[in-house]
Protein backbone atom coordinates (compact mmCIF):
# COMPACT_ATOMS: atom_id res chain seq x y z
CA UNK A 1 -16.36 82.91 43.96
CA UNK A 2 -18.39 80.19 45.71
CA UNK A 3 -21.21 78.48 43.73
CA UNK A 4 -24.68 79.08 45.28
CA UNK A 5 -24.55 75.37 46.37
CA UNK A 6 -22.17 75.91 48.58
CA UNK A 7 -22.92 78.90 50.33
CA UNK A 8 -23.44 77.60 53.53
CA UNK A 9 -20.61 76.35 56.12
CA UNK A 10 -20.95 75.11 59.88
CA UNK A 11 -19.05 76.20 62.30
CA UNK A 12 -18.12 73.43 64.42
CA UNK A 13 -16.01 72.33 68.19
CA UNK A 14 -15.78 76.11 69.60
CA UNK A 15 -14.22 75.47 72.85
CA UNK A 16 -12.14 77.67 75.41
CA UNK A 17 -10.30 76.30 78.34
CA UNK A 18 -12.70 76.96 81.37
CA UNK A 19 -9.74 78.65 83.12
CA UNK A 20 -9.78 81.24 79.85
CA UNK A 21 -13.66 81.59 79.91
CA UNK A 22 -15.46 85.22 80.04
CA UNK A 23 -12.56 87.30 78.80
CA UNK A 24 -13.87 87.73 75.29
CA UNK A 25 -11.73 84.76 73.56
CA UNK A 26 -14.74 82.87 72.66
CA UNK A 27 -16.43 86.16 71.24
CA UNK A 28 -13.20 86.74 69.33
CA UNK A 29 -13.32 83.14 67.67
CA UNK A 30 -16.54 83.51 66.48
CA UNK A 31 -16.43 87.08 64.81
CA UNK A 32 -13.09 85.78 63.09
CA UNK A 33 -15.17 82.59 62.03
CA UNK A 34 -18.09 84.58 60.79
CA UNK A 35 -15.01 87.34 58.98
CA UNK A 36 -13.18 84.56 57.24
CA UNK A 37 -16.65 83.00 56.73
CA UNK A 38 -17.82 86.62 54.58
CA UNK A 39 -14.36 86.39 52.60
CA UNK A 40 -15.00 83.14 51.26
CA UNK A 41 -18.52 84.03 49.69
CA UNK A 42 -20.44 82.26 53.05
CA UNK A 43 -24.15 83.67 52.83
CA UNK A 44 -25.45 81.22 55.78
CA UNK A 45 -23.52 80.12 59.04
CA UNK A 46 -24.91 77.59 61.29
CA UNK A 47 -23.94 76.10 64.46
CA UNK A 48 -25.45 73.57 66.95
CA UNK A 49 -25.56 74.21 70.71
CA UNK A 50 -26.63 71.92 73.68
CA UNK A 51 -29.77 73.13 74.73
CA UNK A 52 -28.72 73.40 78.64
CA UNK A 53 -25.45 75.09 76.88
CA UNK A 54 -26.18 78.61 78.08
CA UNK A 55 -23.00 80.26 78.03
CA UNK A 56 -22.73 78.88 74.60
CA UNK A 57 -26.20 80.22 73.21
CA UNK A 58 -25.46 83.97 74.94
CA UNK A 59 -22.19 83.97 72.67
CA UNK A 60 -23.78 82.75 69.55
CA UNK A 61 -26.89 85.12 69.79
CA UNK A 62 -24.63 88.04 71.08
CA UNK A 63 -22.60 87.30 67.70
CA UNK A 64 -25.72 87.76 65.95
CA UNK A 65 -26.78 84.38 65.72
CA UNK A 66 -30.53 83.50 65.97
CA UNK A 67 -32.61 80.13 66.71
CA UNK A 68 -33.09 78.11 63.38
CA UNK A 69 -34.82 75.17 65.22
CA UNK A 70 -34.83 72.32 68.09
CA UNK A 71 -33.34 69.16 67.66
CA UNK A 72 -36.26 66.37 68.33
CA UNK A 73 -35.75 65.06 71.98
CA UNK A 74 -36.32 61.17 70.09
CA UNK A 75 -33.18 62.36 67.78
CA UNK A 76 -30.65 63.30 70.72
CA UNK A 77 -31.70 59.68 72.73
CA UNK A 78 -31.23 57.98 69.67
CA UNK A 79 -27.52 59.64 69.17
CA UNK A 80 -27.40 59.26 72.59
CA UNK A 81 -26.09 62.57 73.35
CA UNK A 82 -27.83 66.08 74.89
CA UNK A 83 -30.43 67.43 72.97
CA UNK A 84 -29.44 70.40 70.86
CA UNK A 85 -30.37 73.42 68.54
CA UNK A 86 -29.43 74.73 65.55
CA UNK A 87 -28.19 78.62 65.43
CA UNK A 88 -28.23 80.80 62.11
CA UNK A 89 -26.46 84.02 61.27
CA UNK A 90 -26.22 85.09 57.40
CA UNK A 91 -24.97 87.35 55.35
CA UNK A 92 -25.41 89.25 52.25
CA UNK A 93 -24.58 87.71 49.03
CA UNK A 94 -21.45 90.02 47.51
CA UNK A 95 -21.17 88.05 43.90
CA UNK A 96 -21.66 90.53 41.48
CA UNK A 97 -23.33 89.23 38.37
């Protein structure tokens, strides 16, 4: 078993060729990431999405995913890089005491 510390994972770098996009590959990715995720003792998933990223945020929140919170607009200029939020599905805890 996995130690309550570390619980949580991050699912990171989804991508599908554009040329593959709305056939279900993506949705397939992430309900094998969230299976595998289960197995391993994984009680909270998170995942960050550009917040113009709406393809993206339809297949995290149709996965079950729901908004955790809003990365600061300061932050993402800072970083230099589109402003983003953070996603969050869990799951029940299986260890058995």
């Amino acid at each position: 078993g996995i130690e309550a510390d570390f619980g949580r994972a991050y699912l990171s770098n989804v991508c599908v060729a554009r040329e593959l996009h709305r056939n279900g590959l993506g949705y397939d990715i992430v309900t094998k990431s969230k299976i595998v995720a289960e197995e391993w003792g994984i009680t909270d998933l998170y995942v960050h999405v550009a917040v113009d990223n709406e393809p993206a945020k339809n297949l995290y929140m149709k996965s079950g995913f729901i908004h955790e919170n809003d990365e600061p607009a300061w932050q993402a200029r800072f970083l230099d890089r589109p402003r983003r939020i953070l996603l969050w599905i869990g799951f029940p805890c299986t260890n058995e005491l």
